[in-house]
C-alpha atoms as a PDB file:
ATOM      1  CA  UNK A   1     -15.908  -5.083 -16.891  1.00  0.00           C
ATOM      2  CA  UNK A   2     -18.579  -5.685 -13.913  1.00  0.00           C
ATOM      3  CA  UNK A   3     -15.971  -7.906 -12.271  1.00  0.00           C
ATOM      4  CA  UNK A   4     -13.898  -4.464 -11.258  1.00  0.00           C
ATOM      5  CA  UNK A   5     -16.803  -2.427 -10.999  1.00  0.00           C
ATOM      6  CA  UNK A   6     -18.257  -5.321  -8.292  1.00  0.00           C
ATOM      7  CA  UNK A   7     -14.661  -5.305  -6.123  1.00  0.00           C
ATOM      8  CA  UNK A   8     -14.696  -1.485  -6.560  1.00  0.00           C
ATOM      9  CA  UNK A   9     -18.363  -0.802  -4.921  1.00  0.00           C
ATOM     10  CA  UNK A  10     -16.852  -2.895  -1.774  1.00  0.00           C
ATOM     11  CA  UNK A  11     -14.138  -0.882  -1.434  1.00  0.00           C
ATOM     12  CA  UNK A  12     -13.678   2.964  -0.406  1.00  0.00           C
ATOM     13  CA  UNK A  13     -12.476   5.189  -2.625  1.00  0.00           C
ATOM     14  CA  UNK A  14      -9.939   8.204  -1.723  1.00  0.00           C
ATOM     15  CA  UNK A  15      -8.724  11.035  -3.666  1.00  0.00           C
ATOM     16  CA  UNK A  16      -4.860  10.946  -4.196  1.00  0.00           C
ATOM     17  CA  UNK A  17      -3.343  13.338  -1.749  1.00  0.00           C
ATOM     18  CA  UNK A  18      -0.819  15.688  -3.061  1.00  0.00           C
ATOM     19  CA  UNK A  19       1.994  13.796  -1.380  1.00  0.00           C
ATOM     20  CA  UNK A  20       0.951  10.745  -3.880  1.00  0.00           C
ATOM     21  CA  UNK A  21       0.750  12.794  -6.660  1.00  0.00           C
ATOM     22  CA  UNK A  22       4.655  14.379  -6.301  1.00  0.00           C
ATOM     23  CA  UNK A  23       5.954  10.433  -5.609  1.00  0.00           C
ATOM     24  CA  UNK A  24       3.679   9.849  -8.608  1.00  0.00           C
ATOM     25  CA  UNK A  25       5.568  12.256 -11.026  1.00  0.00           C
ATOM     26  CA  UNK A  26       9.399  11.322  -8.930  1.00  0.00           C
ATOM     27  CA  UNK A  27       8.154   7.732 -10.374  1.00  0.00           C
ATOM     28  CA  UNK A  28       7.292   8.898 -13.686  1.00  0.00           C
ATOM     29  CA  UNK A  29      10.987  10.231 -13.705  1.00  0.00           C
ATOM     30  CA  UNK A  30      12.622   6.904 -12.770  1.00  0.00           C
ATOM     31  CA  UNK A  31      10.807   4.473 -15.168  1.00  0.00           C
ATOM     32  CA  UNK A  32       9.115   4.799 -18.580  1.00  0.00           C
ATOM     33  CA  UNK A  33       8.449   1.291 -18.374  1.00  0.00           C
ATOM     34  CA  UNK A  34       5.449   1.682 -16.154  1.00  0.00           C
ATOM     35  CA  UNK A  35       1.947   3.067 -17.079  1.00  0.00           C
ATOM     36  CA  UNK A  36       0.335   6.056 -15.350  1.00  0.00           C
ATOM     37  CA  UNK A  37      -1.795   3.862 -12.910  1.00  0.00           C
ATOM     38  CA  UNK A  38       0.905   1.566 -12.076  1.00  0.00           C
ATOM     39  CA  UNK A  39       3.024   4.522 -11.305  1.00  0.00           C
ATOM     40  CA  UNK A  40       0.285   6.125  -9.093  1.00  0.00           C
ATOM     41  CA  UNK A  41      -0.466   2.992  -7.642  1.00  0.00           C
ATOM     42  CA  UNK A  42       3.422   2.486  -6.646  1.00  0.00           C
ATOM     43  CA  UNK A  43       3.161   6.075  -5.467  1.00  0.00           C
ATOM     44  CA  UNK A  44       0.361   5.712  -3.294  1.00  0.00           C
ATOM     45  CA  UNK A  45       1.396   2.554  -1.420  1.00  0.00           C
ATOM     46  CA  UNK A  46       5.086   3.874  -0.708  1.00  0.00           C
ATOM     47  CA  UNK A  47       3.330   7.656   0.602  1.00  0.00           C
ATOM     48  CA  UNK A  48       0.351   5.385   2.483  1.00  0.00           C
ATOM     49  CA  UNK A  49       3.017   2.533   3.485  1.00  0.00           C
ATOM     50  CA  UNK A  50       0.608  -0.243   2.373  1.00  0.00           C
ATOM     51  CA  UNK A  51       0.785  -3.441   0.345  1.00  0.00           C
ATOM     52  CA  UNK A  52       0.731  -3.252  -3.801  1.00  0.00           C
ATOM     53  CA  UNK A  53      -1.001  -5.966  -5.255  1.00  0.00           C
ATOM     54  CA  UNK A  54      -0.143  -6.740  -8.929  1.00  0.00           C
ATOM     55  CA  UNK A  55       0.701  -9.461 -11.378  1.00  0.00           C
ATOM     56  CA  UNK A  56       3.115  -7.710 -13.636  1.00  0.00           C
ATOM     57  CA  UNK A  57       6.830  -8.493 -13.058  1.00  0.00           C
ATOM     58  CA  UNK A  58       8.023  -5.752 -14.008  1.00  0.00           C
ATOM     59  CA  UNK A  59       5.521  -3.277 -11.886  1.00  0.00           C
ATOM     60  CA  UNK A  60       6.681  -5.927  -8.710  1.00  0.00           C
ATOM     61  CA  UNK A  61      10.260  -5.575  -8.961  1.00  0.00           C
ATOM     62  CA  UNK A  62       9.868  -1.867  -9.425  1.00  0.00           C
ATOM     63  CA  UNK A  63       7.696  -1.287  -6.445  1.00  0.00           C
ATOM     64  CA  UNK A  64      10.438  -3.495  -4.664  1.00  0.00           C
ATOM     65  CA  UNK A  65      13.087  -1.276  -5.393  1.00  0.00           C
ATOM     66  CA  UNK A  66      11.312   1.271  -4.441  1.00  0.00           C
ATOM     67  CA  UNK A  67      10.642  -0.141  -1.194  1.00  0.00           C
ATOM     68  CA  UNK A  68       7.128  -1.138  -1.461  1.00  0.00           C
ATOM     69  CA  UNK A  69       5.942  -3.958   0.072  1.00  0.00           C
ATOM     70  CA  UNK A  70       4.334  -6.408  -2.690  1.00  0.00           C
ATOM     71  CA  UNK A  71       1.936  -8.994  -2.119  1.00  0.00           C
ATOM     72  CA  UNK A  72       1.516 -12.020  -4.674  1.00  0.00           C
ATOM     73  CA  UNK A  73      -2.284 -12.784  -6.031  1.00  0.00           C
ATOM     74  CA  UNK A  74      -1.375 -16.400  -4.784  1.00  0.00           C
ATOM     75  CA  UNK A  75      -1.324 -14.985  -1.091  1.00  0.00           C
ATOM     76  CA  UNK A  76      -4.123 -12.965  -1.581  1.00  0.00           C
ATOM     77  CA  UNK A  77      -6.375 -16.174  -2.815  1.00  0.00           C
ATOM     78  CA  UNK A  78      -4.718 -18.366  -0.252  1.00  0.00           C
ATOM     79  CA  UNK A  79      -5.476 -16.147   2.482  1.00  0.00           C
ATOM     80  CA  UNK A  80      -9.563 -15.360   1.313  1.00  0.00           C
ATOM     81  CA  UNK A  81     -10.051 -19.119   2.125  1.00  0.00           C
ATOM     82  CA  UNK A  82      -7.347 -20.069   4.442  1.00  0.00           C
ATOM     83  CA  UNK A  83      -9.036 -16.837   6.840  1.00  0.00           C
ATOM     84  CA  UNK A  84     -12.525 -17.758   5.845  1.00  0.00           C
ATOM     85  CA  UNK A  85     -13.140 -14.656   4.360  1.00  0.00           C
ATOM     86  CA  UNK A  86     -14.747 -16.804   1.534  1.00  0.00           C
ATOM     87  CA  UNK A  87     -14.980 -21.013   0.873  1.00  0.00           C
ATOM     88  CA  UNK A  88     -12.101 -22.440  -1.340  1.00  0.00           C
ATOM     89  CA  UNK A  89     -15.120 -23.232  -3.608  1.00  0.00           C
ATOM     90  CA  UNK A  90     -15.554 -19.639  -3.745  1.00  0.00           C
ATOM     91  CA  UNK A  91     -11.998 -18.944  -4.577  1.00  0.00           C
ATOM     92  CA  UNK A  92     -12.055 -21.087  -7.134  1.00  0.00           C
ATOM     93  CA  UNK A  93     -14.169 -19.536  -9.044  1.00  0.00           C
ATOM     94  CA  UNK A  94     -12.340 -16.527  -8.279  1.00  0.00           C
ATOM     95  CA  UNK A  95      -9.690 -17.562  -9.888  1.00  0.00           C
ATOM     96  CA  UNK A  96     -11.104 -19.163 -12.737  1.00  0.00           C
ATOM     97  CA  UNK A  97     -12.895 -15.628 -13.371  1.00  0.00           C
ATOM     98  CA  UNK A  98      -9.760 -14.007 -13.387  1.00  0.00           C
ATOM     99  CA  UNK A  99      -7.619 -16.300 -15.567  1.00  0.00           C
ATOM    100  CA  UNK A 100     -10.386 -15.781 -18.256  1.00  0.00           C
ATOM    101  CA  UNK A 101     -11.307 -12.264 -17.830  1.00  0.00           C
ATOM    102  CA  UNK A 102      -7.467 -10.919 -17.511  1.00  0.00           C
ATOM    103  CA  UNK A 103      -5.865 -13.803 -19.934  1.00  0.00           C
ATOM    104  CA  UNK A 104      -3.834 -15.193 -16.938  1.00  0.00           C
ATOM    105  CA  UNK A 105      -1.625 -18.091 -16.913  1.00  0.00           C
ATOM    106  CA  UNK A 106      -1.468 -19.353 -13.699  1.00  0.00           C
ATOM    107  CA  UNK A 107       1.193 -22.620 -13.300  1.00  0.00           C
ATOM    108  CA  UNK A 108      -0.530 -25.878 -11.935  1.00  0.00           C
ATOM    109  CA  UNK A 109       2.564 -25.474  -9.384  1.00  0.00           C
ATOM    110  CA  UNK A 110       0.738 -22.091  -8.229  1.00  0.00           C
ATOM    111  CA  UNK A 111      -2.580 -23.085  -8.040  1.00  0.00           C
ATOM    112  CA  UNK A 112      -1.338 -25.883  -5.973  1.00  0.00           C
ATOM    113  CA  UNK A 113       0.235 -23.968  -3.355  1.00  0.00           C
ATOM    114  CA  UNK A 114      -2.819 -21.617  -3.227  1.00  0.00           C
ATOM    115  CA  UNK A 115      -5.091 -24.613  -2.774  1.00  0.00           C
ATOM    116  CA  UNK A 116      -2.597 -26.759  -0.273  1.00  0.00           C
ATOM    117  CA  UNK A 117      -4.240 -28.434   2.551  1.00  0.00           C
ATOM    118  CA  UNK A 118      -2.360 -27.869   5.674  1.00  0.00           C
ATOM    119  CA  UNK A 119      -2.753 -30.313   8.424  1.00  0.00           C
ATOM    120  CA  UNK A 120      -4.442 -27.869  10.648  1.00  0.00           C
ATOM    121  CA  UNK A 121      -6.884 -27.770   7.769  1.00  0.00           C
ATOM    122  CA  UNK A 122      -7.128 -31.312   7.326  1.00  0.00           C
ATOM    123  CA  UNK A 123      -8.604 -31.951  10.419  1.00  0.00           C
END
């Protein structure tokens, strides 16, 4: 696992606030189809009003209808080049690492609109 524990030393890390963990527990209440972390991740965007970032359908419809804000890995990808936060060479790879390390399909329709040129970027 030295993929997470890479993304995880660039990131800061917060204790859950109280407020998190009672949304946490509501959540636990409303779904059994969720794990803990999902549930605590739902929880803690909703209570910090930020984007949840997930592949699972059913953790993205439930965070919808819970009134979270989702955002899809596609965008995420798109944007790390499209901003150039990191070369499309670099997501890529990205990507590649995660479709082996996480045993994700990704459609050749998806990875197309990730990689799209735009003509802006054509130029």
């Amino acid at each position: 696992y030295d993929f997470p524990l890479q993304i995880l030393a660039q990131i800061p890390i917060i204790p859950i606030s109280a407020s998190v963990g009672e949304a946490s527990v509501q959540l636990q209440l409303e779904t059994a189809k969720l794990g803990r972390g999902e549930r605590e991740a739902i929880a803690f965007c909703q209570v910090e009003k930020v984007l949840f970032a997930t592949n699972d359908a059913i953790a993205r419809k439930f965070a919808q209808e819970q009134g979270v804000q989702v955002i899809s890995l596609q965008a995420i990808l798109r944007g790390l080049w499209v901003s150039g936060v990191s070369s499309l060479e670099e997501v890529r790879t990205l990507l590649e690492r995660i479709k082996r390390t996480d045993y994700l399909d990704v459609p050749a329709a998806v990875e197309s609109e990730i990689f799209r040129l735009d003509e802006e970027q054509c130029r």
